[in-house]
C-alpha atoms as a PDB file:
ATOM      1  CA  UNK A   1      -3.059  23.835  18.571  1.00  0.00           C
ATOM      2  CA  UNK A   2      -0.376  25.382  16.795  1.00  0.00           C
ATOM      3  CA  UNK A   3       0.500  25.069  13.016  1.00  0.00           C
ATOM      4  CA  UNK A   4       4.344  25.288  12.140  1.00  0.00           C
ATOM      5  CA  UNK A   5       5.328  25.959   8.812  1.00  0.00           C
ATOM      6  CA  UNK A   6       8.620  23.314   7.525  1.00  0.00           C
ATOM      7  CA  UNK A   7      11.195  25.924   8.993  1.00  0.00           C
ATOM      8  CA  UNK A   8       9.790  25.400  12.596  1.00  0.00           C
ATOM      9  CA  UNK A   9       8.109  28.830  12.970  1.00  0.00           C
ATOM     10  CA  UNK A  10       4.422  29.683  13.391  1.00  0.00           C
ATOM     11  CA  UNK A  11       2.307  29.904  10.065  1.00  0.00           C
ATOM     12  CA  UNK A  12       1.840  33.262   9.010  1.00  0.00           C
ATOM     13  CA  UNK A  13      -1.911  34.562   9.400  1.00  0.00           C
ATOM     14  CA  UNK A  14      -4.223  33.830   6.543  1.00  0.00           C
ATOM     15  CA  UNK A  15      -3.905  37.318   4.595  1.00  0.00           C
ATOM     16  CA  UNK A  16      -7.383  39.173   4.637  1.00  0.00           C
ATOM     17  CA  UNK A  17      -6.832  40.484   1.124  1.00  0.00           C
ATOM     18  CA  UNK A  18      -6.788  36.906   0.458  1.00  0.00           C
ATOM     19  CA  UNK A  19      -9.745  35.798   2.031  1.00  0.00           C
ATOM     20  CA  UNK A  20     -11.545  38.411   0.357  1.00  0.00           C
ATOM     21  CA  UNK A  21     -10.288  37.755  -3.440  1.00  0.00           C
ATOM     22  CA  UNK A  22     -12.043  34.584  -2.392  1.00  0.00           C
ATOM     23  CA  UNK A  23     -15.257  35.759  -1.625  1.00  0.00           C
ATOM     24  CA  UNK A  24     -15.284  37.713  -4.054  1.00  0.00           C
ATOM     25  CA  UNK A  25     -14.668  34.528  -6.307  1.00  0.00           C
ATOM     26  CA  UNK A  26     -17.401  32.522  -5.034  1.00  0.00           C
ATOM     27  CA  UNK A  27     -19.797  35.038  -5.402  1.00  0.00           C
ATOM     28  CA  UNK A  28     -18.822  35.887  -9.032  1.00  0.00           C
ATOM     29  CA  UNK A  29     -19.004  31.703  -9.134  1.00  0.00           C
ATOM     30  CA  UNK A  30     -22.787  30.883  -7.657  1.00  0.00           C
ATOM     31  CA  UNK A  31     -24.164  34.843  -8.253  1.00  0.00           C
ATOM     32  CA  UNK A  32     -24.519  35.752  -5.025  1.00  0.00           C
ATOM     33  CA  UNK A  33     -22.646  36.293  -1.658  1.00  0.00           C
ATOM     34  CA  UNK A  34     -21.287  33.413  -0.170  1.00  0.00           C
ATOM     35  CA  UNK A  35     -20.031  32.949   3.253  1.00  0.00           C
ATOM     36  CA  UNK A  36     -16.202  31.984   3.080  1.00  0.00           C
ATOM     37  CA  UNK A  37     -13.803  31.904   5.708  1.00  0.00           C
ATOM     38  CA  UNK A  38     -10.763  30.144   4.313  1.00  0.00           C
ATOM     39  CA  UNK A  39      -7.714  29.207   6.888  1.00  0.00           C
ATOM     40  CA  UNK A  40      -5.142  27.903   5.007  1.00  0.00           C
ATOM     41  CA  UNK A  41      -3.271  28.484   1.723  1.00  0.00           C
ATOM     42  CA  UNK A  42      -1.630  25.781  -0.060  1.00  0.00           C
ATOM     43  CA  UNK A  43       1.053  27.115  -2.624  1.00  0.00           C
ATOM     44  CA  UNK A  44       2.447  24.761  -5.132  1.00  0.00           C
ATOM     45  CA  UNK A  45       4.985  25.971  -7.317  1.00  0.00           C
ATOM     46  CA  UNK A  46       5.410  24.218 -10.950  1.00  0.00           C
ATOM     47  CA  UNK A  47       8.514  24.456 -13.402  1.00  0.00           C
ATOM     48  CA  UNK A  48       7.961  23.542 -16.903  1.00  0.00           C
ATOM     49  CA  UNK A  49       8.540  20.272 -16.614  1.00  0.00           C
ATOM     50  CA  UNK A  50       6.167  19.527 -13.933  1.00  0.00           C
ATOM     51  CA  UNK A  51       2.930  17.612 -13.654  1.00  0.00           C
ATOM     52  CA  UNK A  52       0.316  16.654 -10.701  1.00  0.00           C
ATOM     53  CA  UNK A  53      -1.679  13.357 -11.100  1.00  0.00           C
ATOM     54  CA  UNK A  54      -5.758  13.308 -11.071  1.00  0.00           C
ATOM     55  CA  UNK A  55      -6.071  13.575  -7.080  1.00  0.00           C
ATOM     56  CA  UNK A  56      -9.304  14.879  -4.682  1.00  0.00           C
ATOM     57  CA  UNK A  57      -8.794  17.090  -2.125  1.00  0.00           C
ATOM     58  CA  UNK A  58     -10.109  15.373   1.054  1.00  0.00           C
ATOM     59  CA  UNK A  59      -7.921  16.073   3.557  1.00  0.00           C
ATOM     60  CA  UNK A  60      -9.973  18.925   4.887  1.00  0.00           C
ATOM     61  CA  UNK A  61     -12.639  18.188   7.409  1.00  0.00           C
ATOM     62  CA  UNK A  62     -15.101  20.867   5.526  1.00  0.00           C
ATOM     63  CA  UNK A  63     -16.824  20.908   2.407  1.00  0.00           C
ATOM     64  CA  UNK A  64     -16.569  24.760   2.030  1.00  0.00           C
ATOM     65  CA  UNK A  65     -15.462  24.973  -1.328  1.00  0.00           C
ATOM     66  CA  UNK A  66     -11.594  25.075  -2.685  1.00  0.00           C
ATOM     67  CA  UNK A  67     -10.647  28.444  -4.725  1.00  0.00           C
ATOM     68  CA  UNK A  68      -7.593  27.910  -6.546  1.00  0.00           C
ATOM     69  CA  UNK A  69      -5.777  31.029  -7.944  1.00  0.00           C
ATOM     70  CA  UNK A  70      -2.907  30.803 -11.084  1.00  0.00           C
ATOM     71  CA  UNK A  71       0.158  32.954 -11.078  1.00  0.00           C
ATOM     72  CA  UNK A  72       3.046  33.069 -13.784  1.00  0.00           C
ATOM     73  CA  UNK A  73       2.744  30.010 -16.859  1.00  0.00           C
ATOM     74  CA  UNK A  74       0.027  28.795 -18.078  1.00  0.00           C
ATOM     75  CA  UNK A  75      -0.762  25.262 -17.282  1.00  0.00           C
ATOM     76  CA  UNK A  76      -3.515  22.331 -19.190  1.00  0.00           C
ATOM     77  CA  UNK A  77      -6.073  21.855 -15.625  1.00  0.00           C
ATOM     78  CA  UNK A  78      -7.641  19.035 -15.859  1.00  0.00           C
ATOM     79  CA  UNK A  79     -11.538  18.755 -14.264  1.00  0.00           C
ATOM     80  CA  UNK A  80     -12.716  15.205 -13.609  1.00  0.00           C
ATOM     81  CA  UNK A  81     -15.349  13.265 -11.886  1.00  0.00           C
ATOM     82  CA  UNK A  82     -15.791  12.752  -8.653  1.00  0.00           C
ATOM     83  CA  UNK A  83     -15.773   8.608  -8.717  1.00  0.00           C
ATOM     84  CA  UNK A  84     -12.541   7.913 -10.631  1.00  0.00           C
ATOM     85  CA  UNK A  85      -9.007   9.781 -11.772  1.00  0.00           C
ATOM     86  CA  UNK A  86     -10.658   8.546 -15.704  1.00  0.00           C
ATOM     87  CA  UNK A  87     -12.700   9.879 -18.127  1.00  0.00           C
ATOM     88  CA  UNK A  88     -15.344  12.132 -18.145  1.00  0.00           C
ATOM     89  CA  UNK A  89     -13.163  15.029 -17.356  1.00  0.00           C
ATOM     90  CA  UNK A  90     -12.378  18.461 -18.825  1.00  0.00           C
ATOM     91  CA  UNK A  91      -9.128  20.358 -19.917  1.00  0.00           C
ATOM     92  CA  UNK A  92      -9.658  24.010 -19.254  1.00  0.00           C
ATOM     93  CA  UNK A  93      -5.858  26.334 -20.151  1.00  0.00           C
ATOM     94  CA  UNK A  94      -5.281  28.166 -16.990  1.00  0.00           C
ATOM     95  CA  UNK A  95      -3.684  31.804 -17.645  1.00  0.00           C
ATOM     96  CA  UNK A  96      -1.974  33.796 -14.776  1.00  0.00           C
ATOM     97  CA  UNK A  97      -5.027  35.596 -12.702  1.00  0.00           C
ATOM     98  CA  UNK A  98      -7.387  32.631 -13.640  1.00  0.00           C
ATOM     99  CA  UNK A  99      -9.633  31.458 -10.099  1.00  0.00           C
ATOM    100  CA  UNK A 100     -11.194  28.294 -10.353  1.00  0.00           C
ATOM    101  CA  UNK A 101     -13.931  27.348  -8.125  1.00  0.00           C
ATOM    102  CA  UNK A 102     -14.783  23.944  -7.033  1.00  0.00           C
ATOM    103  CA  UNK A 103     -17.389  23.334  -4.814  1.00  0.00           C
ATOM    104  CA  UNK A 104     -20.791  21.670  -4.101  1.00  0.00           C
ATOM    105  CA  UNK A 105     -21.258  18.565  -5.414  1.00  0.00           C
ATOM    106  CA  UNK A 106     -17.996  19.005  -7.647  1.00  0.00           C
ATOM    107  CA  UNK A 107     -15.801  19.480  -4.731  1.00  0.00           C
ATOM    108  CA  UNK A 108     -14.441  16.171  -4.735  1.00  0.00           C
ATOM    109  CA  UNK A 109     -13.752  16.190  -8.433  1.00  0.00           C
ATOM    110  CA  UNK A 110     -10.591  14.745  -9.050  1.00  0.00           C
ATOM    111  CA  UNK A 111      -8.526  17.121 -10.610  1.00  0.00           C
ATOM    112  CA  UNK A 112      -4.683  17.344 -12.071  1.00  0.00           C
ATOM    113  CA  UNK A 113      -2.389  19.116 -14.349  1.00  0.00           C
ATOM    114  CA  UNK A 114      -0.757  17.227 -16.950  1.00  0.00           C
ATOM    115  CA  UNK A 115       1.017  20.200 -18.431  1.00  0.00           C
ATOM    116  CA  UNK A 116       2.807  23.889 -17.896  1.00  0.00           C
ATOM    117  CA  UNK A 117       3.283  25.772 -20.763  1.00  0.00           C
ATOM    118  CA  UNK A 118       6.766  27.264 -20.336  1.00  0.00           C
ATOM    119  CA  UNK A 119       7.282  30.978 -21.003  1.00  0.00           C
ATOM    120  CA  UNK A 120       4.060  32.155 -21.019  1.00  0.00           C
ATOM    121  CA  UNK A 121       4.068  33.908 -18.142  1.00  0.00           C
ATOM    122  CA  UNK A 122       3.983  37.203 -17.335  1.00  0.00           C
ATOM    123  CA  UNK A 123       7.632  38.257 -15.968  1.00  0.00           C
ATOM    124  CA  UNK A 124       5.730  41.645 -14.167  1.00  0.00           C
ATOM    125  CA  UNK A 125       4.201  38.397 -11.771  1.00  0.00           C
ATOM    126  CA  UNK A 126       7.423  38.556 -10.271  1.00  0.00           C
ATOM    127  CA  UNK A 127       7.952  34.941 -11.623  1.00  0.00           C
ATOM    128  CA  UNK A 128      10.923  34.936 -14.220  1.00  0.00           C
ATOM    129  CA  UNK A 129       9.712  31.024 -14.776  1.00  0.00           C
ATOM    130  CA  UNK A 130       7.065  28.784 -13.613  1.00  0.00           C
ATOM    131  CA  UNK A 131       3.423  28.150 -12.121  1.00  0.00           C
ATOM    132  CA  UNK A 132       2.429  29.307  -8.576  1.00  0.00           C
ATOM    133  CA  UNK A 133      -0.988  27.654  -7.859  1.00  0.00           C
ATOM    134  CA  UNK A 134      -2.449  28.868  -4.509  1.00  0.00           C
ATOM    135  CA  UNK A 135      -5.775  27.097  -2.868  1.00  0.00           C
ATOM    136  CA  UNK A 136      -7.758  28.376  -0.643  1.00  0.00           C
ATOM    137  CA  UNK A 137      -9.357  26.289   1.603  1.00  0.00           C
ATOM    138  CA  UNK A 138     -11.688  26.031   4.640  1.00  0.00           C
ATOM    139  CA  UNK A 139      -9.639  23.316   6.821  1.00  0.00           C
ATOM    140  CA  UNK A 140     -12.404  22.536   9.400  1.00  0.00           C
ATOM    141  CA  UNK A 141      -9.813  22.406  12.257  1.00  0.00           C
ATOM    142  CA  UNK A 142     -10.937  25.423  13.906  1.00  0.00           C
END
């Protein structure tokens, strides 16, 4: 099976560089070396006005965990609970470079971002405005 990205062509290979930064994440997470074998990137990009409701991310059919990595503006992450988009949940600032790991029996967490600080990126990202979120994740398709 073949993925195609929107414009119709083949998916570019999952980056190995990548793969590793996310290793090395989850080990600097639970302590110790983790097997991790991500296959597919998702990139969201954010302006400063935009927001993502509380959500899980369950469309995988693996429970490896999700490492999410922040380029360019800050944003307000929001950490919930795994049984409802409500309260209990955390608001952790996000800075460009920032990984967040979510696995175990968090990995269903809902989680969001109700707010991008605006201009408090670093311009040497390559981003003159904005958020880039990129999650890694172990897809299960094989």
């Amino acid at each position: 099976r073949l993925a195609h990205d929107v414009n119709g062509r083949r998916v570019a290979e999952f980056p190995a560089w990548l793969k590793e930064l996310g290793r090395r994440a989850l080990a600097d997470a639970y302590g110790k070396e983790t097997p991790y074998d991500p296959d597919t990137a998702l990139i969201n990009f954010y302006d400063g006005q935009a927001r993502m409701g509380m959500h899980q991310d369950k469309d995988e059919r693996a429970d490896a965990p999700v490492v999410s990595l922040s380029i360019g503006d800050a944003c307000l992450f929001r950490f919930g609970n795994t049984e409802t988009r409500g309260k209990p949940y955390t608001d952790v600032r996000l800075e460009s470079g920032d990984l967040f790991v979510f696995g175990g029996p968090s990995r269903l967490a809902y989680h969001g971002v109700p707010k991008v600080y605006p201009g408090t990126g670093d311009p040497a990202t390559g981003l003159a405005a904005g958020r880039l979120n990129l999650t890694m994740r172990v897809t299960g398709l094989g």
